[in-house]
C-alpha atoms as a PDB file:
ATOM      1  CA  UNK A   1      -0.784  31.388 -62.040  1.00  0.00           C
ATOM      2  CA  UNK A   2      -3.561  31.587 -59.296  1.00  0.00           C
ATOM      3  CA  UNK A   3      -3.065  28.193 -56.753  1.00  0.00           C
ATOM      4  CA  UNK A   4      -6.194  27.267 -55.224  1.00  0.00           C
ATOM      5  CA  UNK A   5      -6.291  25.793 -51.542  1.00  0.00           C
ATOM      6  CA  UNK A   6      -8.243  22.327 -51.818  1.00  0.00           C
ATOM      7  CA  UNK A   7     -11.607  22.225 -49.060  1.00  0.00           C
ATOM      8  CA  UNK A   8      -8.833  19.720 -47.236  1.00  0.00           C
ATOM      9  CA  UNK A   9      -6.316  22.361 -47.087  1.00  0.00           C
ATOM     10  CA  UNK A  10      -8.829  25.491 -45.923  1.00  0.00           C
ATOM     11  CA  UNK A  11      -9.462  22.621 -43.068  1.00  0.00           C
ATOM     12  CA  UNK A  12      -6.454  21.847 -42.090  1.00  0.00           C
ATOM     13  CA  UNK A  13      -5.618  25.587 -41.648  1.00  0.00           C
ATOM     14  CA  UNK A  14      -8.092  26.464 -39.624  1.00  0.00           C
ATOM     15  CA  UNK A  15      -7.489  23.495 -37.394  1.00  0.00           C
ATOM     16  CA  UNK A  16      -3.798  24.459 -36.698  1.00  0.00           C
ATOM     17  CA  UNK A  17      -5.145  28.219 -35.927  1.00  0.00           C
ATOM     18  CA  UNK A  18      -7.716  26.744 -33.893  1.00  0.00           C
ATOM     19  CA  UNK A  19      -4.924  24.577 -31.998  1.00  0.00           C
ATOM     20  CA  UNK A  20      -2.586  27.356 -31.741  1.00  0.00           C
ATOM     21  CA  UNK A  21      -5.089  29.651 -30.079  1.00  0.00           C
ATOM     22  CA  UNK A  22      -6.190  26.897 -27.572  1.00  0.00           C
ATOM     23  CA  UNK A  23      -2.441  25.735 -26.725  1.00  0.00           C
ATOM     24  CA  UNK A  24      -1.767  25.759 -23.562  1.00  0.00           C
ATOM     25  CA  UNK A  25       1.736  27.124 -21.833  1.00  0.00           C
ATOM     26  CA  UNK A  26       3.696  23.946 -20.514  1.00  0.00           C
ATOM     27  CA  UNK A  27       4.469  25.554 -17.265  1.00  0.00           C
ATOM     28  CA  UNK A  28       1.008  26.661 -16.868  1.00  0.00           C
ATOM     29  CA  UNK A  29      -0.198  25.431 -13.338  1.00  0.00           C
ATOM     30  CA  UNK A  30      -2.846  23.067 -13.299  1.00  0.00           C
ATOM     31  CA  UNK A  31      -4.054  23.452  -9.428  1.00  0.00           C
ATOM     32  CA  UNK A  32      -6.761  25.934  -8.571  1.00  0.00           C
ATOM     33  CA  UNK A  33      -5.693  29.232  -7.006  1.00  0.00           C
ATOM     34  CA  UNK A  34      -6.665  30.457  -3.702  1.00  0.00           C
ATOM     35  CA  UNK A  35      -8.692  27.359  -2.356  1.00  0.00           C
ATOM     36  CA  UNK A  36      -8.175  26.320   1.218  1.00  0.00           C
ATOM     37  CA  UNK A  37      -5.298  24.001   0.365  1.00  0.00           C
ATOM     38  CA  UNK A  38      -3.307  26.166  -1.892  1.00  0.00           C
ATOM     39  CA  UNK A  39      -3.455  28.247   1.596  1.00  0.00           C
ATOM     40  CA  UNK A  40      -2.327  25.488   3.662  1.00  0.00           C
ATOM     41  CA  UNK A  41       0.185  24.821   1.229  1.00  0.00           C
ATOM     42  CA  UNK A  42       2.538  27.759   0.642  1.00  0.00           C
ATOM     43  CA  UNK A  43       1.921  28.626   4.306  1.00  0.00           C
ATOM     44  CA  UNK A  44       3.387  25.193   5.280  1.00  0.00           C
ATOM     45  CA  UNK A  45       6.059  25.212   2.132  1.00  0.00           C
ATOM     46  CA  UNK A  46       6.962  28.707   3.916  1.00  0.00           C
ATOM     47  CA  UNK A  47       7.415  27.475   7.467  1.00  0.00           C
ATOM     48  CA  UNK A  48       9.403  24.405   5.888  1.00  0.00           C
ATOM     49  CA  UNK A  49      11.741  27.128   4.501  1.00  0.00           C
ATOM     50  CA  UNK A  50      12.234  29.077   7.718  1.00  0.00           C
ATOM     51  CA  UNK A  51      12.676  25.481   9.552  1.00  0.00           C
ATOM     52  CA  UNK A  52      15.316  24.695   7.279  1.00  0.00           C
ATOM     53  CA  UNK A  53      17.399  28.066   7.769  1.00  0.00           C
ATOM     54  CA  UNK A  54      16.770  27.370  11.992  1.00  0.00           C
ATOM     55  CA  UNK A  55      18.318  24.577  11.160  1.00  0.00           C
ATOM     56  CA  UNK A  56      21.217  25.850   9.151  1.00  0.00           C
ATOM     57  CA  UNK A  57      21.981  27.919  11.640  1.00  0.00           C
ATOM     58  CA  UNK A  58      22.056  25.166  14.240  1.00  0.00           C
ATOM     59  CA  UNK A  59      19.229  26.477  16.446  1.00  0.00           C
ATOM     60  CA  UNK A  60      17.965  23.069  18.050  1.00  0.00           C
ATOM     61  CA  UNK A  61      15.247  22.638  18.634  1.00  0.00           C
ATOM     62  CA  UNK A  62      13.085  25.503  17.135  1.00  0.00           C
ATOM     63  CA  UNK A  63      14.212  23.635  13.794  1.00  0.00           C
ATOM     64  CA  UNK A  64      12.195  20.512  14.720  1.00  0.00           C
ATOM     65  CA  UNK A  65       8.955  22.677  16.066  1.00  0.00           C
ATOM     66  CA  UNK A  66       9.262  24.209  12.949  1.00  0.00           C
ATOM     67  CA  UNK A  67       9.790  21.541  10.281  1.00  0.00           C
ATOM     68  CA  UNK A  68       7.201  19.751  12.145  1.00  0.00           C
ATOM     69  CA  UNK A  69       4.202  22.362  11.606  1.00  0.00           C
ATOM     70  CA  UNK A  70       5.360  22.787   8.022  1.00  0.00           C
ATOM     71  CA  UNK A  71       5.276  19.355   7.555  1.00  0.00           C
ATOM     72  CA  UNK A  72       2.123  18.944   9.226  1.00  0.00           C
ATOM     73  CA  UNK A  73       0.330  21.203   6.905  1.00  0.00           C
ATOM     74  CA  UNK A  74       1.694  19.511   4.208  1.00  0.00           C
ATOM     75  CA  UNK A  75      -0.008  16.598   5.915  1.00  0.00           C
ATOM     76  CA  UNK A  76      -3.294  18.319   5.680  1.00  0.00           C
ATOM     77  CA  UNK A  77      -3.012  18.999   2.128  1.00  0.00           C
ATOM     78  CA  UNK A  78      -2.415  15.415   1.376  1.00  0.00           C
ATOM     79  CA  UNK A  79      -5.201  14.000   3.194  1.00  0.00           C
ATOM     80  CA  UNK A  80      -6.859  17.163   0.931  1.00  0.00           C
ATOM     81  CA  UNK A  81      -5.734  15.479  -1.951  1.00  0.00           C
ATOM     82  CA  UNK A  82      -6.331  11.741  -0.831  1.00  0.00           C
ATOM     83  CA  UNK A  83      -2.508  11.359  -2.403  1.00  0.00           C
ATOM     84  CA  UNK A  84      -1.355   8.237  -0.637  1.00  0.00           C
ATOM     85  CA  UNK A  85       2.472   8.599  -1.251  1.00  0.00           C
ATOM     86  CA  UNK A  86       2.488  12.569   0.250  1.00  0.00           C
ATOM     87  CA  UNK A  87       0.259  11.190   3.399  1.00  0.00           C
ATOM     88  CA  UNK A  88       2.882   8.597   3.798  1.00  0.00           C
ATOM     89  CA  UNK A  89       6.197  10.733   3.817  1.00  0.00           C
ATOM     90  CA  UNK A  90       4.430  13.523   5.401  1.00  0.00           C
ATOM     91  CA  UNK A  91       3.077  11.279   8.105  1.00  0.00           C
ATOM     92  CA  UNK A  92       6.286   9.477   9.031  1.00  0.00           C
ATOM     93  CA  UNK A  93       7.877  12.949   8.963  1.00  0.00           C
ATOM     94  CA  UNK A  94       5.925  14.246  11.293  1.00  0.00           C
ATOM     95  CA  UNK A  95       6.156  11.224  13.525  1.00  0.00           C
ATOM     96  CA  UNK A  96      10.242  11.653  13.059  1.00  0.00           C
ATOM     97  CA  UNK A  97       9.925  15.342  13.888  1.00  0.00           C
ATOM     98  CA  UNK A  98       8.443  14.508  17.041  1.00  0.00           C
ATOM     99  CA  UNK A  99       9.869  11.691  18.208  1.00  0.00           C
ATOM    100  CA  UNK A 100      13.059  13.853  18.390  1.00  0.00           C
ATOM    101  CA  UNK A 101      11.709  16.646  19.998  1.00  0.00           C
ATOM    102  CA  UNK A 102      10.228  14.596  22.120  1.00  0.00           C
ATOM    103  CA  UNK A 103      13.714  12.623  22.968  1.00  0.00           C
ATOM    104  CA  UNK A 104      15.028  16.476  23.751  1.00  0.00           C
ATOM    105  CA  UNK A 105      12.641  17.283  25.838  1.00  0.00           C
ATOM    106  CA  UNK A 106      12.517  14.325  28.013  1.00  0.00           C
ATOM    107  CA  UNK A 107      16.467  14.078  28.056  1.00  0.00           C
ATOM    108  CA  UNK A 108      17.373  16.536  30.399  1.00  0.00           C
END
């Protein structure tokens, strides 16, 4: 007994190869790679990283000169971006950041 695939079927098989071929990974990034603000980015996301281990280590205030230029850059990027919530917490972290280095500074 021979089955025959209906024009409907033939179509419908094709479409799910067609889909399969142009699915895309899930964790696939969707930024652009190696533009100035991926750069700035995972520069800044690096200097974060280093800030936070000065400041694991308790080594005031190179922590807060740190943290600050990382999260200045990060600053940059979201101006970059024009994302209003990352200008916002980057903005009143930098302002944080240097109001207490600031406060050290002029304490002594």
């Amino acid at each position: 007994m021979v089955i025959e695939e209906t024009e409907e079927q033939t179509n419908e098989t094709r479409t799910s190869e067609i889909e399969l071929k142009t699915h895309e990974i899930a964790t696939k990034t969707v930024t652009p790679l190696h533009t100035v603000d991926w750069y700035i980015k995972w520069v800044s996301s690096i200097i974060l990283i280093v800030g936070m281990l000065l400041a694991s280590n308790n080594m005031f205030p190179w922590n807060i000169i740190v943290q600050a230029i990382g999260i200045a850059g990060w600053l940059i990027v979201s101006i970059m971006w024009n994302d209003r919530a990352l200008i916002i917490v980057n903005a009143i972290g930098v302002a944080i950041l240097v109001n207490g280095l600031v406060a050290h500074l002029t304490k002594g």
